[in-house]
Protein backbone atom coordinates (compact mmCIF):
# COMPACT_ATOMS: atom_id res chain seq x y z
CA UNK A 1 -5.44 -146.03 116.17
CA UNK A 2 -8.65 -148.23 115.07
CA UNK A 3 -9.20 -148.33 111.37
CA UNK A 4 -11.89 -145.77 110.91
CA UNK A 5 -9.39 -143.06 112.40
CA UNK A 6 -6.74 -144.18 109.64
CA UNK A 7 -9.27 -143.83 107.06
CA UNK A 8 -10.44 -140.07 108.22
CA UNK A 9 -6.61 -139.29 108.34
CA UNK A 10 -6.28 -140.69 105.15
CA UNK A 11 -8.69 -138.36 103.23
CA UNK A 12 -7.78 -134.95 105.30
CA UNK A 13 -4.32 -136.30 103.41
CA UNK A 14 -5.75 -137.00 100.20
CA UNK A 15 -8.01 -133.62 99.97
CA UNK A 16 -4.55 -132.08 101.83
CA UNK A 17 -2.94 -132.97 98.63
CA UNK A 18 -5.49 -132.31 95.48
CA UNK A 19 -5.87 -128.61 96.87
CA UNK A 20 -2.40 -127.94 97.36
CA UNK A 21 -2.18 -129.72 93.29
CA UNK A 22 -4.92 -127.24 92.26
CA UNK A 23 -3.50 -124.41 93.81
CA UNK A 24 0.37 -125.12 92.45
CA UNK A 25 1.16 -122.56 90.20
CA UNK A 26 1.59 -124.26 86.35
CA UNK A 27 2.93 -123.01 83.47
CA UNK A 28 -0.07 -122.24 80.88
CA UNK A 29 -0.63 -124.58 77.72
CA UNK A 30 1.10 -123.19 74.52
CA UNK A 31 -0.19 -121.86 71.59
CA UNK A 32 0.57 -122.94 67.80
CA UNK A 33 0.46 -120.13 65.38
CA UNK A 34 0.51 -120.48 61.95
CA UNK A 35 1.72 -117.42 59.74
CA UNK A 36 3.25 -117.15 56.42
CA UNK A 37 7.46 -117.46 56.88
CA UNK A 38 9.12 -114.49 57.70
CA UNK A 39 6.27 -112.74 58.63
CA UNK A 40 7.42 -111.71 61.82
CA UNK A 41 10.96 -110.48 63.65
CA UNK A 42 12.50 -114.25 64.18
CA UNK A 43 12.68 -113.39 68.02
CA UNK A 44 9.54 -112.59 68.35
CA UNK A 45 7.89 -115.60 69.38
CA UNK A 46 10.37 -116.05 71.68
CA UNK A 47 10.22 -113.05 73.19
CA UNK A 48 6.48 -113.28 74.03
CA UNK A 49 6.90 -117.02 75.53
CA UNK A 50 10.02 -115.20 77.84
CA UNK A 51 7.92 -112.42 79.75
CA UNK A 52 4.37 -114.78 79.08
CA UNK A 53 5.49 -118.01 80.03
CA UNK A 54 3.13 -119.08 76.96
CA UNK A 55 5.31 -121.45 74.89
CA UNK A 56 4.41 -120.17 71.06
CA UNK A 57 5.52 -122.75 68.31
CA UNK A 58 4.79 -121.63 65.05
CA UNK A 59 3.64 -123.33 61.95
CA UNK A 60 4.35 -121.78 58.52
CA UNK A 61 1.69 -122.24 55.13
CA UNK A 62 2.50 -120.41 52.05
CA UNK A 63 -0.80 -119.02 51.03
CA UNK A 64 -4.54 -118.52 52.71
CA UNK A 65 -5.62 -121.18 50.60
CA UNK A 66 -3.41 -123.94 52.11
CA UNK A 67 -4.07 -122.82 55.69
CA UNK A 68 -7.69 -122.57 55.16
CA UNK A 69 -7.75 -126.43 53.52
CA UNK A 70 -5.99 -127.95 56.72
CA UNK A 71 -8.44 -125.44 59.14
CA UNK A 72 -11.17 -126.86 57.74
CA UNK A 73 -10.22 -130.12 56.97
CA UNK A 74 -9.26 -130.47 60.67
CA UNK A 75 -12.11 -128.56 62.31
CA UNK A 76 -8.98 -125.54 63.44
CA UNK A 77 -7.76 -128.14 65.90
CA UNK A 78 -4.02 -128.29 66.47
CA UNK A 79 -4.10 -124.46 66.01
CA UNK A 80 -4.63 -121.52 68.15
CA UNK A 81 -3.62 -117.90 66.18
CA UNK A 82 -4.35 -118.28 62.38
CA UNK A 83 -2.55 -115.13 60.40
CA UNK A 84 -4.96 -114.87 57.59
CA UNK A 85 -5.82 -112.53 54.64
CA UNK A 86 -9.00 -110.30 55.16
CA UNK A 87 -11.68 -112.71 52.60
CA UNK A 88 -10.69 -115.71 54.82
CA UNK A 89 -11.72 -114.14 57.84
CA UNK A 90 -15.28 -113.45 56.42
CA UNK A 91 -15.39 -117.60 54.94
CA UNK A 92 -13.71 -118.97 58.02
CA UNK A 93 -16.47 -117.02 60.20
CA UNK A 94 -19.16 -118.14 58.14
CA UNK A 95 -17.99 -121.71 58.71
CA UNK A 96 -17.95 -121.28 62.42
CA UNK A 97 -14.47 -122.30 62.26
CA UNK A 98 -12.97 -118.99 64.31
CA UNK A 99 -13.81 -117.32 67.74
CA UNK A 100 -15.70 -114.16 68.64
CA UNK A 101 -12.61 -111.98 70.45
CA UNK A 102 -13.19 -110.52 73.71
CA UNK A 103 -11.72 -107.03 73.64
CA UNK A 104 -11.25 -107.18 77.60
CA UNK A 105 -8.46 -109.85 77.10
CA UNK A 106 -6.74 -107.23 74.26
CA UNK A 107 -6.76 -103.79 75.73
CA UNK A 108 -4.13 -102.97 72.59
CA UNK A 109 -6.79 -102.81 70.33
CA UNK A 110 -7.06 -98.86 71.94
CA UNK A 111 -3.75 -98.69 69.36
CA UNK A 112 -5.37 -99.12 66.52
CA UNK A 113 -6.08 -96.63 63.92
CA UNK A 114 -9.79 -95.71 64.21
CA UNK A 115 -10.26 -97.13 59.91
CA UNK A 116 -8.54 -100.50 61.45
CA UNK A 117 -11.61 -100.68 63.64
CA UNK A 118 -14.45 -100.16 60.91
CA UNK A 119 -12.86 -102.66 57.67
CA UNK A 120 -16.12 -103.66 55.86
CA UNK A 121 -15.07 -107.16 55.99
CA UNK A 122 -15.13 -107.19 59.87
CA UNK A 123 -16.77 -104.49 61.60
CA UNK A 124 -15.57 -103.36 65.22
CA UNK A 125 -13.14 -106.38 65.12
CA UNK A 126 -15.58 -109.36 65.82
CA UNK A 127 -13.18 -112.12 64.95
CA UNK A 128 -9.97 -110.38 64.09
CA UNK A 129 -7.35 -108.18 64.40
CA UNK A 130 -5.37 -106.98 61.30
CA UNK A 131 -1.67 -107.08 61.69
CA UNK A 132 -0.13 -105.64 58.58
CA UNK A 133 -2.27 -103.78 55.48
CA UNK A 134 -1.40 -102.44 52.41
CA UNK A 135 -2.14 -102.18 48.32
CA UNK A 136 -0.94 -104.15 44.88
CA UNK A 137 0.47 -102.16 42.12
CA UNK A 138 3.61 -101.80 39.63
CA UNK A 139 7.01 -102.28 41.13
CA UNK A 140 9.27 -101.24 38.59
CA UNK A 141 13.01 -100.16 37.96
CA UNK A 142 12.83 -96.22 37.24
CA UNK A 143 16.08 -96.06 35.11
CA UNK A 144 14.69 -98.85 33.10
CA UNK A 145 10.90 -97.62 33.05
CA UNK A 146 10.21 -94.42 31.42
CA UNK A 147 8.19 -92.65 31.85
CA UNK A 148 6.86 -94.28 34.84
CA UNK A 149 3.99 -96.60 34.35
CA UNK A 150 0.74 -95.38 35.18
CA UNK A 151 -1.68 -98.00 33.90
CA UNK A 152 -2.47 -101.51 34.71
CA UNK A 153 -2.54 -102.31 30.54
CA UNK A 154 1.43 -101.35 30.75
CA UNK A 155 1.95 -104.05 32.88
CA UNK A 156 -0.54 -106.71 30.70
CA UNK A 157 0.25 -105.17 27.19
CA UNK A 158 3.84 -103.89 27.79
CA UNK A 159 5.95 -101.78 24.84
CA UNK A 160 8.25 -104.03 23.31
CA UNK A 161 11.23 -102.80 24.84
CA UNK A 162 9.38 -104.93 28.12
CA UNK A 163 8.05 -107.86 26.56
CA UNK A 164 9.47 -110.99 28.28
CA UNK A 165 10.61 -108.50 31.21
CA UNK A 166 7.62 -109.02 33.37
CA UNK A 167 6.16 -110.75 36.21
CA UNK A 168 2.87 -111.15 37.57
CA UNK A 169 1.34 -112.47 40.59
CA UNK A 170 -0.34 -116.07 40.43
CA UNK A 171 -2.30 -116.21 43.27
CA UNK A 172 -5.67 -116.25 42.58
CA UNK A 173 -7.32 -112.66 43.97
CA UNK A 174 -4.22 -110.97 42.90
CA UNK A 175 -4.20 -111.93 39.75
CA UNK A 176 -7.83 -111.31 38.96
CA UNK A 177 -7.79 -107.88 40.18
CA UNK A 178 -5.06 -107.16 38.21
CA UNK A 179 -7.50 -108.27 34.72
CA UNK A 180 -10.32 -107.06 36.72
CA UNK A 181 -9.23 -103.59 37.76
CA UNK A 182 -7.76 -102.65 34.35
CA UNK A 183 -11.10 -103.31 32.50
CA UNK A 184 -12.62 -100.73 35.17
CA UNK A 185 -14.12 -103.61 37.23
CA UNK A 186 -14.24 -104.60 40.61
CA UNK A 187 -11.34 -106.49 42.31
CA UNK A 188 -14.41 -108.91 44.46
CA UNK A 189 -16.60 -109.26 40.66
CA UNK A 190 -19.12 -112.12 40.22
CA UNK A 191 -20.17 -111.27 37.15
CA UNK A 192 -19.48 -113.84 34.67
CA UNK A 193 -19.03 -111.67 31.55
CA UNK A 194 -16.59 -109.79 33.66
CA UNK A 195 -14.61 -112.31 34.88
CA UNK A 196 -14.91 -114.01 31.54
CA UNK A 197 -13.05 -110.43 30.25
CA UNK A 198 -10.47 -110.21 32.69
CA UNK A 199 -9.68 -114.34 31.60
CA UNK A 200 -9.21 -113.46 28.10
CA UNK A 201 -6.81 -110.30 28.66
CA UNK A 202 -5.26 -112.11 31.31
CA UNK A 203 -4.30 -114.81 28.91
CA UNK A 204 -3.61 -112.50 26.49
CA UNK A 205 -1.24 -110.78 28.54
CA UNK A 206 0.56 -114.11 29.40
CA UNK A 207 2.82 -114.00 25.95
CA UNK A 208 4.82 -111.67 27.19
CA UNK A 209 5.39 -112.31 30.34
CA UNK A 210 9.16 -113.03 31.90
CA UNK A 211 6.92 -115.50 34.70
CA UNK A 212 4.32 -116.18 37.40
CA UNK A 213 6.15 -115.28 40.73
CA UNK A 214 4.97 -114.49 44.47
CA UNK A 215 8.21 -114.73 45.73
CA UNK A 216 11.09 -113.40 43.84
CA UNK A 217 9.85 -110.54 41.54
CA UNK A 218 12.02 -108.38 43.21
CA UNK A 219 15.24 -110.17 43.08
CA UNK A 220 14.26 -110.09 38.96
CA UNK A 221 13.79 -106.42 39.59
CA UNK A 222 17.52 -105.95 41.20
CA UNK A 223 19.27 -107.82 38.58
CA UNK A 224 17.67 -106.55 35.77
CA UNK A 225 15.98 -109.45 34.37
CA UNK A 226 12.49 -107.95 35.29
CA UNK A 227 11.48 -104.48 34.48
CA UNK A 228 8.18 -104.52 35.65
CA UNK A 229 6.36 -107.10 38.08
CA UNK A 230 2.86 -107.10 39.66
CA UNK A 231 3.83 -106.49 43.66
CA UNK A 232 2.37 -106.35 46.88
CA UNK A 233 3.41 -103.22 48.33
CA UNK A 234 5.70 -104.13 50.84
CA UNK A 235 7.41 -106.98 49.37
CA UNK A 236 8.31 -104.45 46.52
CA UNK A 237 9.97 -102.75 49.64
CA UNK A 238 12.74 -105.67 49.75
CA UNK A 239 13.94 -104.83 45.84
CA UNK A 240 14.05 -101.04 47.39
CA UNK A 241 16.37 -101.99 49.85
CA UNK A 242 18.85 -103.28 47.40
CA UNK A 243 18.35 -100.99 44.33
CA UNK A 244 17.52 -97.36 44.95
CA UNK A 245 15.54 -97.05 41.23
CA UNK A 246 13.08 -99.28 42.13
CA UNK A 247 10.02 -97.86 42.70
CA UNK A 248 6.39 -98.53 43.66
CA UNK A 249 3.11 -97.16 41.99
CA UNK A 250 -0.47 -97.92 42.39
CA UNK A 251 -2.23 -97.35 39.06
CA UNK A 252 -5.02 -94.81 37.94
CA UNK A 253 -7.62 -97.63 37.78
CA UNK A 254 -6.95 -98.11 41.29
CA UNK A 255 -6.54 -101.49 42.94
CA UNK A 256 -7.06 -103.72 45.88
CA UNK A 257 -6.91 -103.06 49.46
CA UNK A 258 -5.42 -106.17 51.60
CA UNK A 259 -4.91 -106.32 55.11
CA UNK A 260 -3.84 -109.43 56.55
CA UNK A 261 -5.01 -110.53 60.34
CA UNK A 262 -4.45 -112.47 63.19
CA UNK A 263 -7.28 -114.97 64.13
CA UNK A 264 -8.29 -117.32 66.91
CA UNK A 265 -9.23 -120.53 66.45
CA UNK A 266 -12.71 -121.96 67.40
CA UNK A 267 -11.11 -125.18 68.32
CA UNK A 268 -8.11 -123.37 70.43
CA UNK A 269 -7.46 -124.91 73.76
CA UNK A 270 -6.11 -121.83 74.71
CA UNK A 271 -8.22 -118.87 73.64
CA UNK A 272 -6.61 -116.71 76.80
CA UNK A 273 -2.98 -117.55 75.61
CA UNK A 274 -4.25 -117.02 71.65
CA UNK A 275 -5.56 -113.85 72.84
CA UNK A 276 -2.69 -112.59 75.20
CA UNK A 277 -0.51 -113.14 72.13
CA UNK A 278 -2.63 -110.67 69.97
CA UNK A 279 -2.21 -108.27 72.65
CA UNK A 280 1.55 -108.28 72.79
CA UNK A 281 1.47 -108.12 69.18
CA UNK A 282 -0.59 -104.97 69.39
CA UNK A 283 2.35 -103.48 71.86
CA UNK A 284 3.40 -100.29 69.81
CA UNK A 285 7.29 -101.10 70.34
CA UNK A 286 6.20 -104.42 69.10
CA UNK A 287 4.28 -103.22 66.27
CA UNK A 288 6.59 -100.66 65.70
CA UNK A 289 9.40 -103.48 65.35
CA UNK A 290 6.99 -105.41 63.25
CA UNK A 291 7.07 -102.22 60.86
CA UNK A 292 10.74 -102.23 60.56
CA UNK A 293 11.58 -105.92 60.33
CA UNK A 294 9.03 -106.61 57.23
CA UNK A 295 8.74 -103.24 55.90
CA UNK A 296 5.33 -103.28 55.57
CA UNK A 297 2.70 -100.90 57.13
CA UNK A 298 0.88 -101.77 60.11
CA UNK A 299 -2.71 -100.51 61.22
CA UNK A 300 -1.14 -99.69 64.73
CA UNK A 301 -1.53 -96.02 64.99
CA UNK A 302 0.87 -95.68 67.97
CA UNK A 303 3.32 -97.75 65.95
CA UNK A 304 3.66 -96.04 63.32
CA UNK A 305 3.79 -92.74 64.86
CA UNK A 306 6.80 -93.47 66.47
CA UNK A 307 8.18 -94.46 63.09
CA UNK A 308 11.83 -93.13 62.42
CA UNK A 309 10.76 -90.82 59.17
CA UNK A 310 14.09 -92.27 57.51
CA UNK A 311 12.08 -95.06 56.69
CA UNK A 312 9.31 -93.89 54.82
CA UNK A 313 11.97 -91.78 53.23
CA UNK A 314 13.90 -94.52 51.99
CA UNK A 315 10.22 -96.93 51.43
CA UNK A 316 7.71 -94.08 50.23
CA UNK A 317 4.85 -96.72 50.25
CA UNK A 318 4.95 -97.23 53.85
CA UNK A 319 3.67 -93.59 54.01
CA UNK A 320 0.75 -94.16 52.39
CA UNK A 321 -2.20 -93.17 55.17
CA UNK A 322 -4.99 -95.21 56.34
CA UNK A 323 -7.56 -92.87 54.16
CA UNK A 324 -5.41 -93.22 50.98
CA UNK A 325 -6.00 -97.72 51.89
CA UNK A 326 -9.59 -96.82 52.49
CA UNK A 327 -10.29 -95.18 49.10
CA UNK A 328 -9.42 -98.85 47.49
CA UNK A 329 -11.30 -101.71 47.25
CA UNK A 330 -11.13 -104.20 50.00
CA UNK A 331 -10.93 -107.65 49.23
CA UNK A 332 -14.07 -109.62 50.38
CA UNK A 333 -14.92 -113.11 50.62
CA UNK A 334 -16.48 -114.06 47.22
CA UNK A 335 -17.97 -117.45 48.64
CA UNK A 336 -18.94 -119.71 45.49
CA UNK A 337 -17.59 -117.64 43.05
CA UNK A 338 -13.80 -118.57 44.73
CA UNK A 339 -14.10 -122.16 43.07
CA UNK A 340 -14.85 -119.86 39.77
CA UNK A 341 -11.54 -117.70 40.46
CA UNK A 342 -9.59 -120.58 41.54
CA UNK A 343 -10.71 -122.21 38.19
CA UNK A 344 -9.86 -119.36 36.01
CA UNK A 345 -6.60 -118.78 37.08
CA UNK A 346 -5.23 -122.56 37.11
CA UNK A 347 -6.78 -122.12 33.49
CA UNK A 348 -4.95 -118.78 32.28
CA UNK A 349 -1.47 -120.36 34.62
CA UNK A 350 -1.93 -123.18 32.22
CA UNK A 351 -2.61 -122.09 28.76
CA UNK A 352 -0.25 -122.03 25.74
């Protein structure tokens, strides 16, 4: 065979072989999702990577604050799903840092409760999907509390009986709205003079307290060291489980409404896999199983229909409906003003 017949063999080989490597099937890139720990049923992950083939590795942070400092110190590369609070979805959007979501790739989204499609912070969904919502109020121990607390000021200027037997929350929106709500203002306030308020009784209110504490309030709560602590709904759900007589309360000056959401990266080199993962989330057993492993309430109406009652029986505050979370105040980005609040509360943390 001369040489130019070896060289036509030679490429029908070549292009022989780079189709049939094109055309190999290939297992799809993973996905790194970063959520706050124990956010989620441990087997979770590992469930979606079994029927997906996606491999999912998971990153933890411990508040929106640190996840939003590496996002944008990084540009959101390295990460795919971001599991953020509802403010940091308006700033991270702003900053170009997360994708528009194509609602073709998450047919799920049908699941949702029709108020989980219209939150002010992100109409229709444009750039996220919550995944768990709820309120902030009084988690307190009902054979140690009476009569029930009704007011914000019980938990900031407690009766003596409480002094040094209450927690409050020390991250920085949380803690605001707490000052913030209980001088009749708004949980997303600008206003200097307002803020300026909530500071003072804030500080004020710091004299008596037992600590600061996001994490373990309700452990305090079960032994009996706390009476009172500042609580996000569902985490007050946790002391519930262990001590029947504690109990959750939103108070008359009303409070925030949270919801916390699932994201996708701008940077993601896998916005199909980000997005499948969303879906599967949005699943209503999966939902459902989200529900009963955290024991918080989820914005998935098909979920949380098929609910066993037993459990809003035992964890009343999981039957608080979409219209009663609607009636609060949502918490919105405050852009500048967050250096302000961020400011204020390392200052009142760090008072005498």
């Amino acid at each position: 065979m001369n040489r130019n017949k070896w060289l036509g063999v030679l490429v029908v080989v070549a292009i022989v072989a780079v189709g049939a490597f094109l055309l190999w099937p290939r297992p799809p890139a993973k996905i790194v999702i970063s959520n706050w720990d124990g956010y989620m049923p441990a087997e979770l992950l590992q469930n979606f990577t079994k029927e997906t083939g996606i491999e999912a590795e998971l990153a933890v942070h411990a508040t929106n604050e640190e996840i939003m400092g590496k996002v944008t110190a990084g540009g959101g590369k390295g990460y795919d799903v971001l599991f953020v609070s509802s403010p940091f979805v308006e700033a991270l959007a702003k900053q170009g840092l997360i994708a528009e979501l194509d609602p073709g790739k998450i047919p799920n989204l049908a699941n949702l409760y029709p108020e989980a499609r219209a939150l002010a912070y992100d109409p229709n969904n444009k750039y996220s999907v919550p995944y768990a919502w709820g309120t902030t109020g009084i988690c307190y121990r009902s054979d140690l509390v009476s009569p029930a607390p009704t007011s914000w000021m019980e938990l900031l200027r407690p009766a003596d009986t409480h002094k040094g037997k209450v927690t409050m929350l020390a991250t920085d929106r949380w803690l605001m709205a707490a000052g913030l709500k209980a001088l009749g203002y708004s949980v997303n306030s600008t206003n200097p003079e307002e803020i300026a308020q909530a500071k003072a009784l804030l500080i004020e209110a710091k004299q008596h307290l037992l600590a600061y504490d996001d994490t373990t309030f309700y452990s305090k709560l079960v032994s009996g060291e706390a009476s009172m602590v500042q609580a996000w709904d569902g985490w007050c759900n946790y002391g519930i489980a262990e001590n029947a007589a504690i109990k959750f309360v939103v108070p008359r000056e009303g409070s925030d409404m949270w919801v916390d959401t699932m994201v996708v990266t701008a940077a993601s080199g896998n916005r199909d896999g980000a997005m499948a993962f969303i879906d599967y989330v949005l699943r209503p057993e999966v939902h459902r199983w989200v529900a009963e492993n955290i024991l918080y309430k989820v914005p998935n109406q098909v979920a949380m229909e098929a609910l066993d009652p037993a459990l809003a029986q035992q964890y009343p505050n999981i039957a608080i409906s979409p219209a009663e979370l609607m009636a609060l105040e949502q918490l919105r980005d405050l852009g500048d003003a967050q250096k302000t609040y961020t400011q204020t509360v390392t200052e009142i943390t760090a008072s005498q």
